[in-house]
N, C-alpha and C. Protein backbone atom coordinates (compact mmCIF):
# COMPACT_ATOMS: atom_id res chain seq x y z
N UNK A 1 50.09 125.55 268.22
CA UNK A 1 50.35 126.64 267.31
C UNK A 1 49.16 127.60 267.33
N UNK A 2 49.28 129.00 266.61
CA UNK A 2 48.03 129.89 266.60
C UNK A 2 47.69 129.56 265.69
N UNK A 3 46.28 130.20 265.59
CA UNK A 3 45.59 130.07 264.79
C UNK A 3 45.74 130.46 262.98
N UNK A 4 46.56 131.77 263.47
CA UNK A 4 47.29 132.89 262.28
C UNK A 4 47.78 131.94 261.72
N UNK A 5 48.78 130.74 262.42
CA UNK A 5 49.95 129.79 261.42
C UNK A 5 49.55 128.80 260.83
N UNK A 6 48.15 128.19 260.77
CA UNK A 6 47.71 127.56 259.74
C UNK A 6 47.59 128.52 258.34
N UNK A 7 48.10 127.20 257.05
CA UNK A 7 48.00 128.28 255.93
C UNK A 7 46.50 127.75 255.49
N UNK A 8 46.56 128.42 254.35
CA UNK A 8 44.66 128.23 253.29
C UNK A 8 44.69 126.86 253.18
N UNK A 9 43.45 126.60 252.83
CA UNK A 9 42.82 125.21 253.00
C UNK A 9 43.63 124.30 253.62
N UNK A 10 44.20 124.80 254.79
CA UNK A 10 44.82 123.29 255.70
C UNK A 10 43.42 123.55 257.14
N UNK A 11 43.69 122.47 257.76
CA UNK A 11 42.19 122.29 259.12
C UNK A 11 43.38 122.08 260.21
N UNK A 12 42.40 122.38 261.30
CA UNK A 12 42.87 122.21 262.68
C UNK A 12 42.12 122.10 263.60
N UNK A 13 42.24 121.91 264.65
CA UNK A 13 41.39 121.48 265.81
C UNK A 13 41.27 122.62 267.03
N UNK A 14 40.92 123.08 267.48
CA UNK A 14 40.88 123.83 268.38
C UNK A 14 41.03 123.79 269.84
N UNK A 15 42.12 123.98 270.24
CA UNK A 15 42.47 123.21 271.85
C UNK A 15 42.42 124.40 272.54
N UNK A 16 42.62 125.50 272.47
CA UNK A 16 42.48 126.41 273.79
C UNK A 16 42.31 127.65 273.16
N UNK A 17 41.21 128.63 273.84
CA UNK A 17 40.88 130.12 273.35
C UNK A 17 41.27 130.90 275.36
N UNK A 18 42.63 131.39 274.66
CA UNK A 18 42.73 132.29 275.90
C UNK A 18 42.62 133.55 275.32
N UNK A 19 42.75 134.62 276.73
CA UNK A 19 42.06 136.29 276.54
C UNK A 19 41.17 136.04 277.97
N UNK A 20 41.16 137.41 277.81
CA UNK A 20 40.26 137.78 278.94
C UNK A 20 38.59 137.45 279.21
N UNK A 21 37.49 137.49 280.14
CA UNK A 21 36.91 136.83 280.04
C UNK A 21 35.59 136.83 278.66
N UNK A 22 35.54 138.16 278.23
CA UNK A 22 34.87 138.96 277.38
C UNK A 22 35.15 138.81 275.82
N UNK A 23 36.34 137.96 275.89
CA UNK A 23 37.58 137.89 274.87
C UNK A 23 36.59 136.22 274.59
N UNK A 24 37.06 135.10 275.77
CA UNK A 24 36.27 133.74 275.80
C UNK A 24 35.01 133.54 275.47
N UNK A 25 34.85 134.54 276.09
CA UNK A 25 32.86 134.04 275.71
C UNK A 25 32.52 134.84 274.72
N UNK A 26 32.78 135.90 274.01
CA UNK A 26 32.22 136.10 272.34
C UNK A 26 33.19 135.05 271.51
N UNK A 27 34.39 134.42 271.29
CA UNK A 27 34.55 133.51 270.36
C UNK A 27 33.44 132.22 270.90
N UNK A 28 33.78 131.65 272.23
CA UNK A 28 32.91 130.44 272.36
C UNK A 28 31.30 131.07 271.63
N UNK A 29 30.62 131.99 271.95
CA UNK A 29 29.33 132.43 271.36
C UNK A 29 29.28 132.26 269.78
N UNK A 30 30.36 132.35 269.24
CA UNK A 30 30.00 132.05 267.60
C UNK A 30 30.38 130.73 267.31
N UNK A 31 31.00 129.79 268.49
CA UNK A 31 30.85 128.48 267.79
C UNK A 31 32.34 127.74 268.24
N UNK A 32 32.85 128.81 268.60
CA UNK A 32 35.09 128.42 267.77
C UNK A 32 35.43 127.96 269.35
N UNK A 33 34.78 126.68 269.69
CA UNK A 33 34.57 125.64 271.03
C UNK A 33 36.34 125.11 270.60
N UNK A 34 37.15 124.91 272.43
CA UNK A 34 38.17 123.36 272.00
C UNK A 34 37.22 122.27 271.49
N UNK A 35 37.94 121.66 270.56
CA UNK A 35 37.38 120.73 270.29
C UNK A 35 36.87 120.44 268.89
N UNK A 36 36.78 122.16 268.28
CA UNK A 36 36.01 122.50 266.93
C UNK A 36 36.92 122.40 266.13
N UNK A 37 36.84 122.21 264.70
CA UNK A 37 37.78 121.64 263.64
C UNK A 37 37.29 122.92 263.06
N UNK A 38 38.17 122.87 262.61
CA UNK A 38 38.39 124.79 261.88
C UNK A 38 39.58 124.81 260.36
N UNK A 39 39.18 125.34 259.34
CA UNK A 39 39.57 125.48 257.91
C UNK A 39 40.03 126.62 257.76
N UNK A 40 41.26 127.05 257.49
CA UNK A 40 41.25 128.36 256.51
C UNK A 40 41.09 128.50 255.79
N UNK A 41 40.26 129.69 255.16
CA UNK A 41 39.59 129.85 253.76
C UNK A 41 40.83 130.78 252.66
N UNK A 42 41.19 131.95 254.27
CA UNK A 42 42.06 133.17 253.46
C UNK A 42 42.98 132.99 254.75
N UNK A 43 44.32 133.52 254.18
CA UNK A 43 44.97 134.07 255.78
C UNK A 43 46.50 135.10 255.04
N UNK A 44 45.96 135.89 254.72
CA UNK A 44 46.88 137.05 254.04
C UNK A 44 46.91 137.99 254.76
N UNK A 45 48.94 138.29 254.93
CA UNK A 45 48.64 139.12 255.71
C UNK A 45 48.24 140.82 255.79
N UNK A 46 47.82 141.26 257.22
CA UNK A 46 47.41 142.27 257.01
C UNK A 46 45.57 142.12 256.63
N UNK A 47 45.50 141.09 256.63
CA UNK A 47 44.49 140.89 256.71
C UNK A 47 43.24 140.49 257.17
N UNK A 48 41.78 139.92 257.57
CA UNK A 48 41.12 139.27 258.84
C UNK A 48 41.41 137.54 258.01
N UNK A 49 41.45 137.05 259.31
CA UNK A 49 41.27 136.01 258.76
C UNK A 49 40.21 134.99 258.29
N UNK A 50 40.18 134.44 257.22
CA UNK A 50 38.32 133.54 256.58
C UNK A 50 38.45 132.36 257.59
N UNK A 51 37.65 131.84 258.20
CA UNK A 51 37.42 130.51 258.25
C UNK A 51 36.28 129.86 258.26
N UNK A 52 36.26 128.12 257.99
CA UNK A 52 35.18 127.70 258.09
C UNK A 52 34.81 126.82 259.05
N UNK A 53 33.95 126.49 260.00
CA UNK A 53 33.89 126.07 260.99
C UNK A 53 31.85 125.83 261.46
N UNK A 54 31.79 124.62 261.27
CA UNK A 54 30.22 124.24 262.00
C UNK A 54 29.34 124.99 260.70
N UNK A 55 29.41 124.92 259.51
CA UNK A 55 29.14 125.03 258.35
C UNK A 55 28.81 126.80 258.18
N UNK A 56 29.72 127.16 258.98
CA UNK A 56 29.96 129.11 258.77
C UNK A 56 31.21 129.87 258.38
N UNK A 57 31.17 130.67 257.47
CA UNK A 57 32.71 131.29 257.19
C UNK A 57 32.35 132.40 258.18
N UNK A 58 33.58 132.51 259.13
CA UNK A 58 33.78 133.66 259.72
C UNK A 58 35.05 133.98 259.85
N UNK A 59 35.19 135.60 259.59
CA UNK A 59 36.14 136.57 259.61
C UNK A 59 36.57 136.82 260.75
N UNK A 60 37.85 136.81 261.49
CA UNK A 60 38.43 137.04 262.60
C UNK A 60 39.57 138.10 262.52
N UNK A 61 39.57 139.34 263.10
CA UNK A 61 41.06 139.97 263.63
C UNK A 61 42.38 139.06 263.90
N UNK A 62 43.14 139.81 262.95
CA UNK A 62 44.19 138.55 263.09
C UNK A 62 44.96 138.99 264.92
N UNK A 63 45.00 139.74 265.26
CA UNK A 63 45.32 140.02 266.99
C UNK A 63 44.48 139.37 267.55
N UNK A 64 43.43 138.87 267.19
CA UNK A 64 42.34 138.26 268.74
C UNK A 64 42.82 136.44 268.09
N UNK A 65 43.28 136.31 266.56
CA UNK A 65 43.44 135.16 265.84
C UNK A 65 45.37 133.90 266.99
N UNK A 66 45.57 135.03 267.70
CA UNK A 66 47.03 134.66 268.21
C UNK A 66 46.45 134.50 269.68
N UNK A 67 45.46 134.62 269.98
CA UNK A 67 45.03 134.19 271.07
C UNK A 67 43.85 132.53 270.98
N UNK A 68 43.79 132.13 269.99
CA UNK A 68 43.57 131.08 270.02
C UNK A 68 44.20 129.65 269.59
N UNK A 69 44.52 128.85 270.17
CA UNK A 69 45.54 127.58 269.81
C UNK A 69 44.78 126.44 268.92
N UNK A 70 45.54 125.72 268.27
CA UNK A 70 45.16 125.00 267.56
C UNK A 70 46.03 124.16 267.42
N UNK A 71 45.71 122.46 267.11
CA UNK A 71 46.36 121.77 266.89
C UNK A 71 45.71 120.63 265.54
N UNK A 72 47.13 120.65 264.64
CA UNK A 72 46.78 120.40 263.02
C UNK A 72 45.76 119.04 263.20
N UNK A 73 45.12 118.72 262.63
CA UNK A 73 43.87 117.86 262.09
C UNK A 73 44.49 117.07 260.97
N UNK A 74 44.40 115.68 261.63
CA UNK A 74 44.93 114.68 260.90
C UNK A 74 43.68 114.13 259.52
């Protein structure tokens, strides 16, 4: 699933960040690795999205937010 379709305070795991190569390496640069467990804080739409991840809230474009996959966190 994307990232966008997790709702607020549910977690997920992070299995694949596609996009172009410029697209990969500024999310991998702030942290948002496969592998990383990731929280929504906010996800309204029309809006960026909050998350928390490696003890940082960061704000994401919800268009660059559909380019990264996630799978729910048990």
């Amino acid at each position: 699933m994307k990232l966008t379709d997790l709702k607020k305070d549910c977690s997920g795991v992070i299995a694949c960040v596609n996009g172009d190569n410029r697209f990969v390496s500024r999310i991998t640069s702030i942290g948002l690795t496969p592998g990383c467990r990731v929280t929504v804080i906010k996800n309204e739409k029309h809006r960026p999205l909050l998350v928390y991840s490696r003890d940082t809230m960061i704000a994401l474009n919800r268009n660059e937010c559909d380019d990264i996959e996630v799978e729910a966190a048990v």
